[in-house]
C-alpha atoms as a PDB file:
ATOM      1  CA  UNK A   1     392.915  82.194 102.985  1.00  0.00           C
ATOM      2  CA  UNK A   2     395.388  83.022 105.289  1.00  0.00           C
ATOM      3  CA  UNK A   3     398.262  81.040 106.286  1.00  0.00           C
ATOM      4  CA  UNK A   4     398.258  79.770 109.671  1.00  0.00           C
ATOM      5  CA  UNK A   5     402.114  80.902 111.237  1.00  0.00           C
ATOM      6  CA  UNK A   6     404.345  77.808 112.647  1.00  0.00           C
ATOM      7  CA  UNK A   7     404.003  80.282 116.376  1.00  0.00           C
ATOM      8  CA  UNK A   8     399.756  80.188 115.845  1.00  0.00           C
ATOM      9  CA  UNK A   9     400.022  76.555 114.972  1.00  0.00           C
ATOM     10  CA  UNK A  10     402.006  75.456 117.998  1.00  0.00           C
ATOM     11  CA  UNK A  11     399.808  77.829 120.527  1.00  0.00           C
ATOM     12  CA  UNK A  12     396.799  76.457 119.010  1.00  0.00           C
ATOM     13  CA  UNK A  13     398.041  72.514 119.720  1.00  0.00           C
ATOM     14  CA  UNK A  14     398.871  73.628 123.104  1.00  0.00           C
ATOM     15  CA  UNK A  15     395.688  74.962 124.056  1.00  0.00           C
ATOM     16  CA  UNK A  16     393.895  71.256 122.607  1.00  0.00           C
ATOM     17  CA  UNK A  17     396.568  69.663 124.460  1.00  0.00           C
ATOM     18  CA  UNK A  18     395.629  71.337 128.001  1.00  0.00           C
ATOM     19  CA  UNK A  19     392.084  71.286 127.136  1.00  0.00           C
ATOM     20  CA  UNK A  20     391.488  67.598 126.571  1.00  0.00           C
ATOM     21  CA  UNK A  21     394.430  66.422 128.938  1.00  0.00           C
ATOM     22  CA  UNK A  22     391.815  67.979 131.439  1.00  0.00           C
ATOM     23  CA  UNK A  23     388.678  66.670 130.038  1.00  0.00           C
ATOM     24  CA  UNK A  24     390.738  62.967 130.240  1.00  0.00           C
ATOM     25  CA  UNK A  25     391.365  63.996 133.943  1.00  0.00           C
ATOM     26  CA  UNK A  26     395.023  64.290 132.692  1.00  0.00           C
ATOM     27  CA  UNK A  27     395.375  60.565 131.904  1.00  0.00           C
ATOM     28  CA  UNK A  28     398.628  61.387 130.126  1.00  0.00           C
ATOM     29  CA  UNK A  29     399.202  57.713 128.868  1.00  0.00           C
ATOM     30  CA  UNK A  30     395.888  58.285 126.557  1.00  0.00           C
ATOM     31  CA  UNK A  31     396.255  57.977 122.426  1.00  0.00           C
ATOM     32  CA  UNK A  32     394.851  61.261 121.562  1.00  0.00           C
ATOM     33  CA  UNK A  33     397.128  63.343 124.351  1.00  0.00           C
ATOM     34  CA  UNK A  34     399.791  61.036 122.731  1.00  0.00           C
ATOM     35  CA  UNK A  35     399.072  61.755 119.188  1.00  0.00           C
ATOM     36  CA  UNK A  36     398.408  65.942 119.903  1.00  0.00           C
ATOM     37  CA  UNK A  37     401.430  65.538 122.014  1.00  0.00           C
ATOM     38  CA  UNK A  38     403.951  63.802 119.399  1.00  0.00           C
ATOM     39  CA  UNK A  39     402.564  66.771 116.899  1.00  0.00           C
ATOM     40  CA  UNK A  40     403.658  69.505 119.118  1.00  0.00           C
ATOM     41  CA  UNK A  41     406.994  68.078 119.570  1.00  0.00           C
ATOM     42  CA  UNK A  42     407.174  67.861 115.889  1.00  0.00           C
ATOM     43  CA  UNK A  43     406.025  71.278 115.685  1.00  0.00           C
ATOM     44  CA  UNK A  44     408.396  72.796 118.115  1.00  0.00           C
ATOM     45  CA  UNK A  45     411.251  70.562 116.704  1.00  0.00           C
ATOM     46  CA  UNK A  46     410.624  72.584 113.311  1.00  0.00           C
ATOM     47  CA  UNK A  47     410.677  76.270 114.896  1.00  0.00           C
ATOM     48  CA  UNK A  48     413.625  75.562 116.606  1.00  0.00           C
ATOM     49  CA  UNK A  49     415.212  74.426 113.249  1.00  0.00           C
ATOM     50  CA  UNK A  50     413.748  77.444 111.854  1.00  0.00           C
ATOM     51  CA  UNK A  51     415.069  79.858 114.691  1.00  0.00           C
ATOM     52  CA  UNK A  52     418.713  78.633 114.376  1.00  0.00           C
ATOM     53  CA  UNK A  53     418.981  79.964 110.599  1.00  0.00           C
ATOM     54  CA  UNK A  54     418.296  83.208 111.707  1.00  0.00           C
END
């Protein structure tokens, strides 16, 4: 199985992110926007750590 790339990952968490923050009528306060939300950052928070070694 294929490793999923830190760049897939993040698009991938974005895409969840718009989709449900529209299904919640973009209720932006709601746990699970929160939760995808806080992953992201944590996601983007390790590329950038990643891009300034290179």
């Amino acid at each position: 199985m294929r490793e999923i790339s830190i760049q897939e990952r993040i698009r991938i968490l974005r895409e969840e992110l718009y989709r449900i923050s529209y299904q919640l009528n973009y209720e932006l306060t709601h746990p699970k926007l929160v939760t995808i939300s806080q992953q992201l950052d944590h996601l983007l928070n390790q590329y950038s750590k990643i891009q300034q070694k290179v």
